[in-house]
Protein backbone atom coordinates (compact mmCIF):
# COMPACT_ATOMS: atom_id res chain seq x y z
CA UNK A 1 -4.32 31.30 1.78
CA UNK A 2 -3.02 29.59 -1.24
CA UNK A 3 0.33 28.73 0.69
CA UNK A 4 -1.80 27.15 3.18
CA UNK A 5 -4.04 24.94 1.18
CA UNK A 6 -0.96 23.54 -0.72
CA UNK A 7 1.21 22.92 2.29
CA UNK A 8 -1.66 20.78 3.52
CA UNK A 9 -2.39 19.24 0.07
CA UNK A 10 1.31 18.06 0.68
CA UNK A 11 1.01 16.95 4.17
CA UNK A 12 -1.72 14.89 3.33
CA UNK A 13 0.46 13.65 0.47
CA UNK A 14 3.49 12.72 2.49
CA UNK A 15 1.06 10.94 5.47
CA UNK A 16 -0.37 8.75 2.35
CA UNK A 17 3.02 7.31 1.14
CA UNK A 18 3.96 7.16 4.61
CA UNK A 19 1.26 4.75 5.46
CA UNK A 20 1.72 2.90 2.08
CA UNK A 21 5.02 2.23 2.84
CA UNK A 22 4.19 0.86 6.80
CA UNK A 23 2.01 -1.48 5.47
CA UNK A 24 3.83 -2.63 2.63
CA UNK A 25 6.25 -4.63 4.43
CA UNK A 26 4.43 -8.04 4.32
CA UNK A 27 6.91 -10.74 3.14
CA UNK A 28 4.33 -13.59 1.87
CA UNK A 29 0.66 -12.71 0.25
CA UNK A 30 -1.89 -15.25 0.09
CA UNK A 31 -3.38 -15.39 -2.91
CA UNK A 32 -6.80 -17.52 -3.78
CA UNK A 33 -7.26 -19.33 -7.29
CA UNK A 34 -10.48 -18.08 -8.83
CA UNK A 35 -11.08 -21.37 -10.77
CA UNK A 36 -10.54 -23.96 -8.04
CA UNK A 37 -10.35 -22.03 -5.02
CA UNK A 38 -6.79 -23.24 -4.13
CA UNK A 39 -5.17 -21.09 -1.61
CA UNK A 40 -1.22 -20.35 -1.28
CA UNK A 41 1.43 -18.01 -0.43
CA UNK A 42 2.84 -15.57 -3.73
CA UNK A 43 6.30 -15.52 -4.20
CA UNK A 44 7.87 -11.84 -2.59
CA UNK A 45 8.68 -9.16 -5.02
CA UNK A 46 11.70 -7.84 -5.20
């Protein structure tokens, strides 16, 4: 039973970072200035 739990603790795990890393793959991110309200595009991280 304890195999069981912790194989799907890690499944779940693996799905997470999985979906992390599909969404992750946006090149610009518009960001919003809280001051002025200005809106543009963040540099990409490397």
């Amino acid at each position: 039973m304890k195999k069981l739990v912790s194989l799907l603790m890690v499944g779940v795990l693996a799905l997470s970072l999985a979906a992390c890393a599909a969404t992750g793959g946006k090149d610009k991110v518009r960001v919003k200035c809280p001051a002025c309200g200005y809106e543009f595009d963040a540099p990409s991280q490397p």
